[in-house]
C-alpha atoms as a PDB file:
ATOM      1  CA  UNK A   1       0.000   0.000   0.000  1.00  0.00           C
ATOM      2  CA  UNK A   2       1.683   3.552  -1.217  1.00  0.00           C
ATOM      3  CA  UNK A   3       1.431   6.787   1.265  1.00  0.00           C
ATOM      4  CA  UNK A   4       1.814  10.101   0.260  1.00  0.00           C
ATOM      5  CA  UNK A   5       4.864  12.123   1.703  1.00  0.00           C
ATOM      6  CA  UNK A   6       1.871  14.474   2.215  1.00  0.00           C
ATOM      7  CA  UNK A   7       0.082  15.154   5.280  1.00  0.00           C
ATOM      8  CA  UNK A   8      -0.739  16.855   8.419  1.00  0.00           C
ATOM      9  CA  UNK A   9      -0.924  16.092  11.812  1.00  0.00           C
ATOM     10  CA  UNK A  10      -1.856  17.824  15.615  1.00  0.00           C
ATOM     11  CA  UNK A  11      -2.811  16.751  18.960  1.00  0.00           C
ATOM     12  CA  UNK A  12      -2.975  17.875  22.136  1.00  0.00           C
ATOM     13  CA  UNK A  13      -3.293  16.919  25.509  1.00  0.00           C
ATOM     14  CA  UNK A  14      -3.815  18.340  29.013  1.00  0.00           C
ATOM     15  CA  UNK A  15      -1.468  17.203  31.825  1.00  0.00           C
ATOM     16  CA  UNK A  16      -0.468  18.806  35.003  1.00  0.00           C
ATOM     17  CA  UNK A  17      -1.680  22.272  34.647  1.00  0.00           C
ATOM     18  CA  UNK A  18       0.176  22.452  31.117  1.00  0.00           C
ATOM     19  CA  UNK A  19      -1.044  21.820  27.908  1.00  0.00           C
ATOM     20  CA  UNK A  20       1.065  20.003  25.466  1.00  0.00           C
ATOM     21  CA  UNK A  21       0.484  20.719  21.803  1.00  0.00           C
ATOM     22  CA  UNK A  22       2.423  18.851  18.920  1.00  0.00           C
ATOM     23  CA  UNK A  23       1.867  20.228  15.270  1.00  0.00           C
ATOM     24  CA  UNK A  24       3.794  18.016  11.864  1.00  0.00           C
ATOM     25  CA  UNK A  25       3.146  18.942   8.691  1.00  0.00           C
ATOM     26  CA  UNK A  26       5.054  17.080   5.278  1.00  0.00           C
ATOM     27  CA  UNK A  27       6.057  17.501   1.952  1.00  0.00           C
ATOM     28  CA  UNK A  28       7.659  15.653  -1.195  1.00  0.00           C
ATOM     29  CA  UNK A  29      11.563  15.597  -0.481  1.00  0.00           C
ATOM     30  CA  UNK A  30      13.873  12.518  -1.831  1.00  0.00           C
ATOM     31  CA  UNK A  31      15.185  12.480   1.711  1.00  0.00           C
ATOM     32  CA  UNK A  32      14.142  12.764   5.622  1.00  0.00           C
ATOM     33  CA  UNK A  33      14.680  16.537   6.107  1.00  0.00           C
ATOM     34  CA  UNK A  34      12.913  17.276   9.414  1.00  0.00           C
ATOM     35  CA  UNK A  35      12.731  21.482  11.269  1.00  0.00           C
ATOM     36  CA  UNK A  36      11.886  20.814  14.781  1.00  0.00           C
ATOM     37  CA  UNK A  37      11.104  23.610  16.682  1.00  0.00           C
ATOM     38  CA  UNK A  38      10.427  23.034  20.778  1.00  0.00           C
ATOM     39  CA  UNK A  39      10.774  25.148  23.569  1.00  0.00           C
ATOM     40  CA  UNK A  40      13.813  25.917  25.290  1.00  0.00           C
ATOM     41  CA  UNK A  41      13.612  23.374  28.354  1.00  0.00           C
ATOM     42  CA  UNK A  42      12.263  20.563  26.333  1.00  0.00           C
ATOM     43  CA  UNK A  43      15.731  20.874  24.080  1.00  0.00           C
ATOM     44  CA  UNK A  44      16.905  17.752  25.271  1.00  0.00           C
ATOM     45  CA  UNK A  45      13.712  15.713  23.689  1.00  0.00           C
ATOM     46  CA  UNK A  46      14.920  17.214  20.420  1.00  0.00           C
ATOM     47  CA  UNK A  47      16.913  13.755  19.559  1.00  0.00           C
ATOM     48  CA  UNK A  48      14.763  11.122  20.800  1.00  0.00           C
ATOM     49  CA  UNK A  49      11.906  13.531  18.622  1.00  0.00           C
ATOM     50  CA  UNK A  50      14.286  13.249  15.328  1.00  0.00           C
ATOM     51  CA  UNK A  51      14.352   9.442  15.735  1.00  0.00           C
ATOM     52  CA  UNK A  52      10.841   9.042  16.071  1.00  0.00           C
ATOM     53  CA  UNK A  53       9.783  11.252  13.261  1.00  0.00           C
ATOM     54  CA  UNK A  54      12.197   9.252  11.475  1.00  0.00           C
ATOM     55  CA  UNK A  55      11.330   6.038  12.267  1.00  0.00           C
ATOM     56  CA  UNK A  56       7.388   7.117  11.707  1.00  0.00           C
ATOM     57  CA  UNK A  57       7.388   8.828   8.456  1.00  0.00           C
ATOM     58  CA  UNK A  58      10.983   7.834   6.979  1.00  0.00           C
ATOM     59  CA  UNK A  59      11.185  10.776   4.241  1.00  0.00           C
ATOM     60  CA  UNK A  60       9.706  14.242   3.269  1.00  0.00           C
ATOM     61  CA  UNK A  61      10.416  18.185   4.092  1.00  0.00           C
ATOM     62  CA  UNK A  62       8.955  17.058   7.558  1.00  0.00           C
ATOM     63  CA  UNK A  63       8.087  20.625   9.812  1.00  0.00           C
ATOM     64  CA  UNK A  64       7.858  19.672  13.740  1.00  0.00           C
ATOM     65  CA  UNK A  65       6.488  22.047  16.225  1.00  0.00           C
ATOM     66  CA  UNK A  66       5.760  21.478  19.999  1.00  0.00           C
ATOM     67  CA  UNK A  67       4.327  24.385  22.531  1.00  0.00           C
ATOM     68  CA  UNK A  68       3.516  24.164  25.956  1.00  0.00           C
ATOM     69  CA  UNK A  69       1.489  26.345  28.247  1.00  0.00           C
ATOM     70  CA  UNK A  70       1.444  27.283  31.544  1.00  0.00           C
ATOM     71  CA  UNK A  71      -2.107  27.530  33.049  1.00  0.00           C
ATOM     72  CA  UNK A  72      -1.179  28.122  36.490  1.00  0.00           C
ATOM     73  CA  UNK A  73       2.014  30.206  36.641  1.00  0.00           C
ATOM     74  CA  UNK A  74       4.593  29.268  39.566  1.00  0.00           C
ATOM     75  CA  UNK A  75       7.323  31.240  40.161  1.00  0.00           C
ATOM     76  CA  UNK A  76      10.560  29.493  40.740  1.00  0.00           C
ATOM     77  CA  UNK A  77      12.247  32.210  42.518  1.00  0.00           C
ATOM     78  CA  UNK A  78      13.220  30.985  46.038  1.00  0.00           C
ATOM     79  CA  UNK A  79      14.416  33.377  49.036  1.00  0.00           C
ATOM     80  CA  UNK A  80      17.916  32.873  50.535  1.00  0.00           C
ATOM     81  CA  UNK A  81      16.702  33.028  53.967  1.00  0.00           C
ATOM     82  CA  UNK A  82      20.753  32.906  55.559  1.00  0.00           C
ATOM     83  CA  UNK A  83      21.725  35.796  52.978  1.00  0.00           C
ATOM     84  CA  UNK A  84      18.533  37.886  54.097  1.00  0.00           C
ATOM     85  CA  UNK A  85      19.375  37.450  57.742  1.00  0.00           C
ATOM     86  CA  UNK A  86      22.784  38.177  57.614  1.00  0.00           C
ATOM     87  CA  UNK A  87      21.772  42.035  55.562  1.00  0.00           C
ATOM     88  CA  UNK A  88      19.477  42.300  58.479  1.00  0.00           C
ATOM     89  CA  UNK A  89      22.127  42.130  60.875  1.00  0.00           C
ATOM     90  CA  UNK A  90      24.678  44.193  59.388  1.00  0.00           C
ATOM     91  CA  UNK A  91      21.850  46.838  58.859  1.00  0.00           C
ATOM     92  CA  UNK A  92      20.952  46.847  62.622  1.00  0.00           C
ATOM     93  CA  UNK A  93      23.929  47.789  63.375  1.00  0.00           C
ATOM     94  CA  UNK A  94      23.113  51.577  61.605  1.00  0.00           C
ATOM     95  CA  UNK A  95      21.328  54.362  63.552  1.00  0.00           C
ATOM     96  CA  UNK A  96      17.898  54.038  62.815  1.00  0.00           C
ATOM     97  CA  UNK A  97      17.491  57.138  61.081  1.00  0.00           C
ATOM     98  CA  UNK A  98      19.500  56.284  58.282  1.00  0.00           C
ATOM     99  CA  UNK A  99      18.057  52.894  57.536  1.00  0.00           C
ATOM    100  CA  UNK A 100      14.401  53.597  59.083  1.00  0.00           C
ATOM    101  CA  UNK A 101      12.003  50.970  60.853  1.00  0.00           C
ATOM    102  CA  UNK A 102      11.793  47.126  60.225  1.00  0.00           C
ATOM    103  CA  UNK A 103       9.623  47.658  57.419  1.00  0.00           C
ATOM    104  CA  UNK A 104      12.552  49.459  55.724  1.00  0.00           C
ATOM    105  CA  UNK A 105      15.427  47.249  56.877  1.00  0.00           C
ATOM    106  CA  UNK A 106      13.594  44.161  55.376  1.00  0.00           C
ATOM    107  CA  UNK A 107      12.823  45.965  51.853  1.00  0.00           C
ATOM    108  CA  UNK A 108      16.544  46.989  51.722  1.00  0.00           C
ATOM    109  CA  UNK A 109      18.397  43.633  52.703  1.00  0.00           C
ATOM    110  CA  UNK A 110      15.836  41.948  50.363  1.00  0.00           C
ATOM    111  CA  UNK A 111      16.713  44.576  47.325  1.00  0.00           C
ATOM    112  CA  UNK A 112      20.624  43.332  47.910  1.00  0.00           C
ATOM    113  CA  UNK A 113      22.703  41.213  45.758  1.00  0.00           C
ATOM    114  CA  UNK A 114      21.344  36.989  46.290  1.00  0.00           C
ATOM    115  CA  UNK A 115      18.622  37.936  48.245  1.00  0.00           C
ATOM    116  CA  UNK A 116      16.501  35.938  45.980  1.00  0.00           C
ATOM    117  CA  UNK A 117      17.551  32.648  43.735  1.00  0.00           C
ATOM    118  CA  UNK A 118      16.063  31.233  40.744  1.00  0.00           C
ATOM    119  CA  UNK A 119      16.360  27.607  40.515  1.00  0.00           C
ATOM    120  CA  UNK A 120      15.950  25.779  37.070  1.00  0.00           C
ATOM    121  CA  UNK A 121      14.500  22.387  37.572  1.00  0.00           C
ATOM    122  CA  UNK A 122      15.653  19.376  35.753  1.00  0.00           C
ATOM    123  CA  UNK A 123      12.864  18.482  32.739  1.00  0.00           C
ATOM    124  CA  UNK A 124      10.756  16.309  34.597  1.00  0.00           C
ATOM    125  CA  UNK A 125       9.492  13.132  33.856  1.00  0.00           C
ATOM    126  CA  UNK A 126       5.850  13.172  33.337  1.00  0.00           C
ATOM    127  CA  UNK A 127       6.206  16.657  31.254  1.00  0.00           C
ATOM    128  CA  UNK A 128       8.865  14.156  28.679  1.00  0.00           C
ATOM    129  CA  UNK A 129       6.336  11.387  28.939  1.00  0.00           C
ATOM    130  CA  UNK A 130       3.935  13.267  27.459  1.00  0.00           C
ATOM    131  CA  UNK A 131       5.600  14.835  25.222  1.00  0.00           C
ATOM    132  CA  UNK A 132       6.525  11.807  23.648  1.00  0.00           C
ATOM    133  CA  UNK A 133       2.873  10.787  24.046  1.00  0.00           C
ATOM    134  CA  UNK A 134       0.939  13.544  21.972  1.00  0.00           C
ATOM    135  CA  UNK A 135       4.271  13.092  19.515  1.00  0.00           C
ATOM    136  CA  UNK A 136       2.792   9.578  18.676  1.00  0.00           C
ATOM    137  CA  UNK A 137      -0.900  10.484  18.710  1.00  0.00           C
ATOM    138  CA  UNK A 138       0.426  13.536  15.693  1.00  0.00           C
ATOM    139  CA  UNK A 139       2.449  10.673  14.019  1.00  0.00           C
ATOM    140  CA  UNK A 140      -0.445   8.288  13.987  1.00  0.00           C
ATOM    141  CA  UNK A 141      -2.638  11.362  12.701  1.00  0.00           C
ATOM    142  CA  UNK A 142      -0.235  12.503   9.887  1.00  0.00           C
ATOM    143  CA  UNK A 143      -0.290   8.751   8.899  1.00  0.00           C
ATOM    144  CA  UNK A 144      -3.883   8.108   8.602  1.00  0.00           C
ATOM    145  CA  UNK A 145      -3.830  11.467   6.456  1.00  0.00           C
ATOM    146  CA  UNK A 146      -1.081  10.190   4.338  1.00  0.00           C
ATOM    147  CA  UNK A 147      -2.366   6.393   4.007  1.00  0.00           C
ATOM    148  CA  UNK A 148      -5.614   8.111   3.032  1.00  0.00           C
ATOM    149  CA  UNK A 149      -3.631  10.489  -0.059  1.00  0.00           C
ATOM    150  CA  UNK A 150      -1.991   7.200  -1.203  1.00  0.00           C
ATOM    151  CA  UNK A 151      -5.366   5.796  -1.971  1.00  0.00           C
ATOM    152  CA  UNK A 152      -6.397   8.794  -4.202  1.00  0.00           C
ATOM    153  CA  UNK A 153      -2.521   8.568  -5.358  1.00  0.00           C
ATOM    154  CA  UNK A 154      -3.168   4.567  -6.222  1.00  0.00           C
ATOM    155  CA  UNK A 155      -6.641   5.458  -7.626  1.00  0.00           C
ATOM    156  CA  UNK A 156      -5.164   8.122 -10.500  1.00  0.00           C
ATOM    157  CA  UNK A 157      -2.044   5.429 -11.384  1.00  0.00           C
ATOM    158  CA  UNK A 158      -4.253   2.997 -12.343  1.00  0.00           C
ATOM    159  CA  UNK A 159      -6.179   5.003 -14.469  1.00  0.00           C
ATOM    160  CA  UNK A 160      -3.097   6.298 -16.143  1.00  0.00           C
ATOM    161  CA  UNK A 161      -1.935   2.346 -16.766  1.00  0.00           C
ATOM    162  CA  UNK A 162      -5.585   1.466 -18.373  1.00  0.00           C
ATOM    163  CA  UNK A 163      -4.907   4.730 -20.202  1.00  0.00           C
ATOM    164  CA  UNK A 164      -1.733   3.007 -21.497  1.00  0.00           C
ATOM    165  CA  UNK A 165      -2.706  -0.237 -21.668  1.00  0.00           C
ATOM    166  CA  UNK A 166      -5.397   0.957 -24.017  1.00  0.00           C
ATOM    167  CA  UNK A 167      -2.908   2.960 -26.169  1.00  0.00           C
ATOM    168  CA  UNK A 168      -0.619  -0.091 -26.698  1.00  0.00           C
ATOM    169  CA  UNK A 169      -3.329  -1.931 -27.772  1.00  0.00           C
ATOM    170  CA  UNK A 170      -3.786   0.574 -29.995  1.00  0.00           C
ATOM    171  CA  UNK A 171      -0.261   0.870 -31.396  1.00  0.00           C
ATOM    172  CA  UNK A 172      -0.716  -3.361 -31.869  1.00  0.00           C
ATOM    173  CA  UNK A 173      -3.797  -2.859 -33.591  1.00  0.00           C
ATOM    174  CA  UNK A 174      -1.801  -0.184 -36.000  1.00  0.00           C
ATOM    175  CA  UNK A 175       1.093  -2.290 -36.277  1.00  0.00           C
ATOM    176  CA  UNK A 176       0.698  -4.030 -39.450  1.00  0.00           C
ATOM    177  CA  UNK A 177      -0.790  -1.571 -41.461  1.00  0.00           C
ATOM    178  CA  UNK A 178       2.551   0.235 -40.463  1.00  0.00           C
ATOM    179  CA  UNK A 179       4.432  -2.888 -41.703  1.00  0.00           C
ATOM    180  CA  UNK A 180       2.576  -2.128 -45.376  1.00  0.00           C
ATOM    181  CA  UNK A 181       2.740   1.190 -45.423  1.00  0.00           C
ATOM    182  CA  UNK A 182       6.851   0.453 -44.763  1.00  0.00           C
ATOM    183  CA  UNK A 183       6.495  -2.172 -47.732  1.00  0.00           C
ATOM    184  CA  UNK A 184       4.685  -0.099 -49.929  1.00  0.00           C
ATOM    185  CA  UNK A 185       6.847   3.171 -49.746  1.00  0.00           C
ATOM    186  CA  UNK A 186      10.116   1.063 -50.368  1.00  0.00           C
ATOM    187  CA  UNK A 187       8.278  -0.622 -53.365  1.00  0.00           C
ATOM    188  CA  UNK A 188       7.734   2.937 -54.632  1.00  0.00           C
ATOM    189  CA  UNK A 189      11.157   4.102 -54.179  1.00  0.00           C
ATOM    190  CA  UNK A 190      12.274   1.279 -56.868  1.00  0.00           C
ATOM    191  CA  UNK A 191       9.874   1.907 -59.089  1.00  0.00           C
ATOM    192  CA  UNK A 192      10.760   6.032 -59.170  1.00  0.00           C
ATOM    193  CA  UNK A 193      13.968   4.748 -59.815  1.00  0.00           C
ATOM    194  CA  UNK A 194      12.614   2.965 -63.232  1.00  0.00           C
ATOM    195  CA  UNK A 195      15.159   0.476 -62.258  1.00  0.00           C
ATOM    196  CA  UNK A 196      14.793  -3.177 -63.080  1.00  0.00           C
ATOM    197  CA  UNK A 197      15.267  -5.192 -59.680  1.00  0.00           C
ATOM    198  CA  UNK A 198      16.026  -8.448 -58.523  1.00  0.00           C
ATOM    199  CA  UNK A 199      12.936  -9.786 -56.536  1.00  0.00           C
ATOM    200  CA  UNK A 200      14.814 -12.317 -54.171  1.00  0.00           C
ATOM    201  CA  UNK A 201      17.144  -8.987 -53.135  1.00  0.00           C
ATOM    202  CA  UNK A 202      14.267  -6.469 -52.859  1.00  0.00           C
ATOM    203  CA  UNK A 203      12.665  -9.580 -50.254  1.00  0.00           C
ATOM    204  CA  UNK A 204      16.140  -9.425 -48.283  1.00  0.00           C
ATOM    205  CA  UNK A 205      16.365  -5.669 -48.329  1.00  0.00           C
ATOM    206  CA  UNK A 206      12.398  -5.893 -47.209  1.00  0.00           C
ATOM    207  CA  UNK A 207      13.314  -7.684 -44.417  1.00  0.00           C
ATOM    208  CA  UNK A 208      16.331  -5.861 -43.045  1.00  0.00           C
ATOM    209  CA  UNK A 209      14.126  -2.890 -42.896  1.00  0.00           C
ATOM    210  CA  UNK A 210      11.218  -4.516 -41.639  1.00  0.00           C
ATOM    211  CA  UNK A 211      13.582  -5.940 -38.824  1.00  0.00           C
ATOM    212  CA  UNK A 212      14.750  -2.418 -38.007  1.00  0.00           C
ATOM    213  CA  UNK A 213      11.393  -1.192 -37.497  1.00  0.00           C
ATOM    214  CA  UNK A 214      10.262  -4.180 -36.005  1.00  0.00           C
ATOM    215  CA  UNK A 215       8.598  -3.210 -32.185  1.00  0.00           C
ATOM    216  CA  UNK A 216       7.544  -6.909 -31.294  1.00  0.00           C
ATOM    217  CA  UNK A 217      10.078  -7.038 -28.461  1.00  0.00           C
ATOM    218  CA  UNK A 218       9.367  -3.383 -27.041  1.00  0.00           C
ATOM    219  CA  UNK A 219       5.604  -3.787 -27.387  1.00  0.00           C
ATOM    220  CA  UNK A 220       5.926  -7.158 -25.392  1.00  0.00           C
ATOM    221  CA  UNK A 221       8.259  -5.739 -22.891  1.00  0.00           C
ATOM    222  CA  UNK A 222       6.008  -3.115 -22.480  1.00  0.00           C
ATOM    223  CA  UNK A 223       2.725  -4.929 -21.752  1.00  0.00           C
ATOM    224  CA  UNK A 224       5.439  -6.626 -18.663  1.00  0.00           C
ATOM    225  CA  UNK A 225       6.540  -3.463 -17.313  1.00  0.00           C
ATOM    226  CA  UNK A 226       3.015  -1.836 -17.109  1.00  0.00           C
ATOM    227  CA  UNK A 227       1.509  -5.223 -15.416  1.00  0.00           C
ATOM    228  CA  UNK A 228       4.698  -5.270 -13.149  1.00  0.00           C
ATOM    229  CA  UNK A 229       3.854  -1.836 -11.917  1.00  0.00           C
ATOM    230  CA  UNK A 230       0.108  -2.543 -10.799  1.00  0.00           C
ATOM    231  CA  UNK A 231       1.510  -5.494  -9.518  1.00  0.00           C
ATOM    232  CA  UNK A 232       4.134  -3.241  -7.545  1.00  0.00           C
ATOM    233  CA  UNK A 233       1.673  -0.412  -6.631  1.00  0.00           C
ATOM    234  CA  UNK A 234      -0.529  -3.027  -4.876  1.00  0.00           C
ATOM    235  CA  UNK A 235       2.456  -5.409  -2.856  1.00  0.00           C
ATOM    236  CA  UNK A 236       2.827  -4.805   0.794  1.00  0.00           C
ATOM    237  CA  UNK A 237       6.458  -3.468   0.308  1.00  0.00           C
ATOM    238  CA  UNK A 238       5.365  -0.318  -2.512  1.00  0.00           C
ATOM    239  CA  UNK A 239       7.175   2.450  -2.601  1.00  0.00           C
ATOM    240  CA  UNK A 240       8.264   5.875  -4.810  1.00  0.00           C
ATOM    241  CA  UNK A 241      11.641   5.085  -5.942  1.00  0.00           C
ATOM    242  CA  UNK A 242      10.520   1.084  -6.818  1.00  0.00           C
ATOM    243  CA  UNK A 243       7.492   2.418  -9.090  1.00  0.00           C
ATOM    244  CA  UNK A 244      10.041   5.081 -10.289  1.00  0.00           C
ATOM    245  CA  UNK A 245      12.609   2.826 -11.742  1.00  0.00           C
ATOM    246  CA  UNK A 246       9.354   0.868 -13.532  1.00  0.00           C
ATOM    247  CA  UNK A 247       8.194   4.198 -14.897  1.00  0.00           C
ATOM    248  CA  UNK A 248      11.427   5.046 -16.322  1.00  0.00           C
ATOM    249  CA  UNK A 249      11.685   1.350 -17.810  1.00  0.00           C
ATOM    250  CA  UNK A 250       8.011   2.114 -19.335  1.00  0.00           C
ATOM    251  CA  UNK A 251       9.659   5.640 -20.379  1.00  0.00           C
ATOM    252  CA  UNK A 252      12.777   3.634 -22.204  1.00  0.00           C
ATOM    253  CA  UNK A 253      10.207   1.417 -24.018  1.00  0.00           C
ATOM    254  CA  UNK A 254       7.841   4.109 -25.357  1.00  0.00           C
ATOM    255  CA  UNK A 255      10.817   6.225 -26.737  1.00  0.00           C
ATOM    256  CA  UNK A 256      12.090   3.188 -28.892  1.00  0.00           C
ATOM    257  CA  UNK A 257       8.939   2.665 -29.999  1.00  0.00           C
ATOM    258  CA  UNK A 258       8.389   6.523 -31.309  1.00  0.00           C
ATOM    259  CA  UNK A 259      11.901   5.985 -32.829  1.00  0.00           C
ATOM    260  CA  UNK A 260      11.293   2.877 -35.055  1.00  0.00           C
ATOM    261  CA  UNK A 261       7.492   3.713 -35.534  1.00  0.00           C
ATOM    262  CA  UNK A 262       7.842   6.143 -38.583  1.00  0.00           C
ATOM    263  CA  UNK A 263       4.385   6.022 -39.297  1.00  0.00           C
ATOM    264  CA  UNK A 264       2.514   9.168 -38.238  1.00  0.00           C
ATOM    265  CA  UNK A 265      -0.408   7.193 -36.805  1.00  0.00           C
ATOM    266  CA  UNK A 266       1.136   5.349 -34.634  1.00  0.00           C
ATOM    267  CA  UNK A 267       3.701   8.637 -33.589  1.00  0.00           C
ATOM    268  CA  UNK A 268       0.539  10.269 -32.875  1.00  0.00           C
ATOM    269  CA  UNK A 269      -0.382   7.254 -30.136  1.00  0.00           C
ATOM    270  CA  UNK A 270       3.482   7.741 -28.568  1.00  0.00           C
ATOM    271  CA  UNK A 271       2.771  11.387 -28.078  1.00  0.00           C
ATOM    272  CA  UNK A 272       0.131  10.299 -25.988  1.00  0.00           C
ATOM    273  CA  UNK A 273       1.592   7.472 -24.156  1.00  0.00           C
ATOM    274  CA  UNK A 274       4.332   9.842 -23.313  1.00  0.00           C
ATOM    275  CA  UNK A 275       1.678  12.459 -21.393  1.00  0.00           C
ATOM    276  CA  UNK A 276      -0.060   9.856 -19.833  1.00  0.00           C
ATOM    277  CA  UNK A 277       3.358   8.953 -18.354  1.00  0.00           C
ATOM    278  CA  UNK A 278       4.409  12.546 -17.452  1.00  0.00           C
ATOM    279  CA  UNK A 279       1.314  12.736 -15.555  1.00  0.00           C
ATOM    280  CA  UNK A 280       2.489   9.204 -13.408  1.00  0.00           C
ATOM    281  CA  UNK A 281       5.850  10.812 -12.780  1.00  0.00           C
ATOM    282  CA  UNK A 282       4.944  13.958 -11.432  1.00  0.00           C
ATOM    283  CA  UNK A 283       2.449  11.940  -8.885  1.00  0.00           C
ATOM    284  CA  UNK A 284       5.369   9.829  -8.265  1.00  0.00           C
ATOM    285  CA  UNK A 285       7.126  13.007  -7.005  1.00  0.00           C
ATOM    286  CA  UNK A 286       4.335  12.465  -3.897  1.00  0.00           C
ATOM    287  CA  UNK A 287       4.859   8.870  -2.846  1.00  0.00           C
ATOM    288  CA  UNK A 288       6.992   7.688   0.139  1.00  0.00           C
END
């Protein structure tokens, strides 16, 4: 089953006063090329979240976000008590009327240098759990969404392979007309000529041209390499750069049949073989 390297993907969840909110969006890219963006104290996550997205989606221009708010707003500054005491003392020790009443010694030691301390806590371990939590509930979102573009993806290649499959039984079906029409125009070459010719020559120069023209074996190999990729596009292990190589072996096939064709008819049927295909490789572009 193909995915598309398209899709989108939030969730969020509600955990400790904080509320977690993961955001992915993807695009076509022949590689994994993943902007993760988290908040400052979660920047330790940022590997384990590069593995996972990697493991998850395995390629795509693949943009991560995370944001977490605060409902209830704690401050983490903490009063050095000993410091606070010790400014006390010192400013006892002044006449009152420089330094004022208890009310004004307090404000004053607590304006000094490490009155107060901030503290930064180590990430704790419910806040990475559920990080890592609303992570998978995106991933699983963002691959529903791009299970569920493969299917419209899978939809318009088959239609493009009947499309083909129809035109080369078209081009068979013009085939040996083309053969007469190549019989005929050499026939009329000799007689512009007004040249007396040897029959049993003119049937061996007949068929050297008729064997340089001759599309059995691309027409053959091309019925394979269109069943191959339906057969491909609908195996458990499908992928973009498998169904790639097929198109371009479908591409190689078409082109030596425009080259040998030399019958307008039937160059008129390549021409359109060769948009159908255009149309599968830009879709291509899409699939992981």
């Amino acid at each position: 089953m193909i995915q598309s390297m398209t899709g989108y993907g939030k969730s969020q969840l509600e955990v400790g006063g904080k509320s977690f909110t993961v955001e992915i969006k993807s695009l076509n890219s022949k590689n994994l090329d993943a902007n993760v963006r988290i908040p400052s104290e979660f920047r330790e996550l940022e590997l384990p979240i590069r593995n996972k997205l990697s493991q998850s989606l395995s390629r795509g221009k693949v943009d991560f976000s995370l944001q977490v708010e605060k409902h209830e707003e704690e401050s983490s500054a903490k009063i050095n008590t000993k410091v606070v005491e010790s400014y006390l003392k010192q400013l006892q020790q002044f006449p009152s009327s420089l330094v004022g009443d208890d009310n004004r010694l307090l404000q004053i030691a607590m304006s000094m240098p490490n009155a107060l301390s901030s503290e930064k806590n180590e990430l704790e371990k419910e806040d990475s759990e559920t990080v890592y939590r609303v992570l998978d509930l995106a991933l699983e979102q963002i691959n529903t969404f791009r299970t569920d573009e493969g299917q419209v993806l899978k939809a318009d290649f088959e239609l493009r392979i009947q499309n083909l499959t129809d035109l080369l039984s078209e081009v068979k079906s013009i085939d040996p007309e083309r053969i007469e029409h190549v019989k005929t125009r050499l026939r009329k070459g000799i007689e512009d000529l007004k040249e007396n010719i040897d029959e049993n020559r003119f049937e061996q120069e007949l068929i050297y041209y008729i064997e340089k023209y001759d599309i059995t074996e691309e027409k053959t190999r091309l019925d394979n390499h269109l069943s191959y990729f339906i057969k491909a596009l609908n195996s458990p292990d499908s992928n973009g750069k498998k169904l790639n190589f097929i198109c371009q072996e479908i591409g190689r096939e078409i082109n030596t049949i425009g080259s040998k064709s030399n019958f307008a008819a039937m160059q008129k049927v390549v021409v359109q073989m060769k948009d159908e295909l255009e149309k599968i490789k830009e879709q291509l572009l899409n699939v992981l």
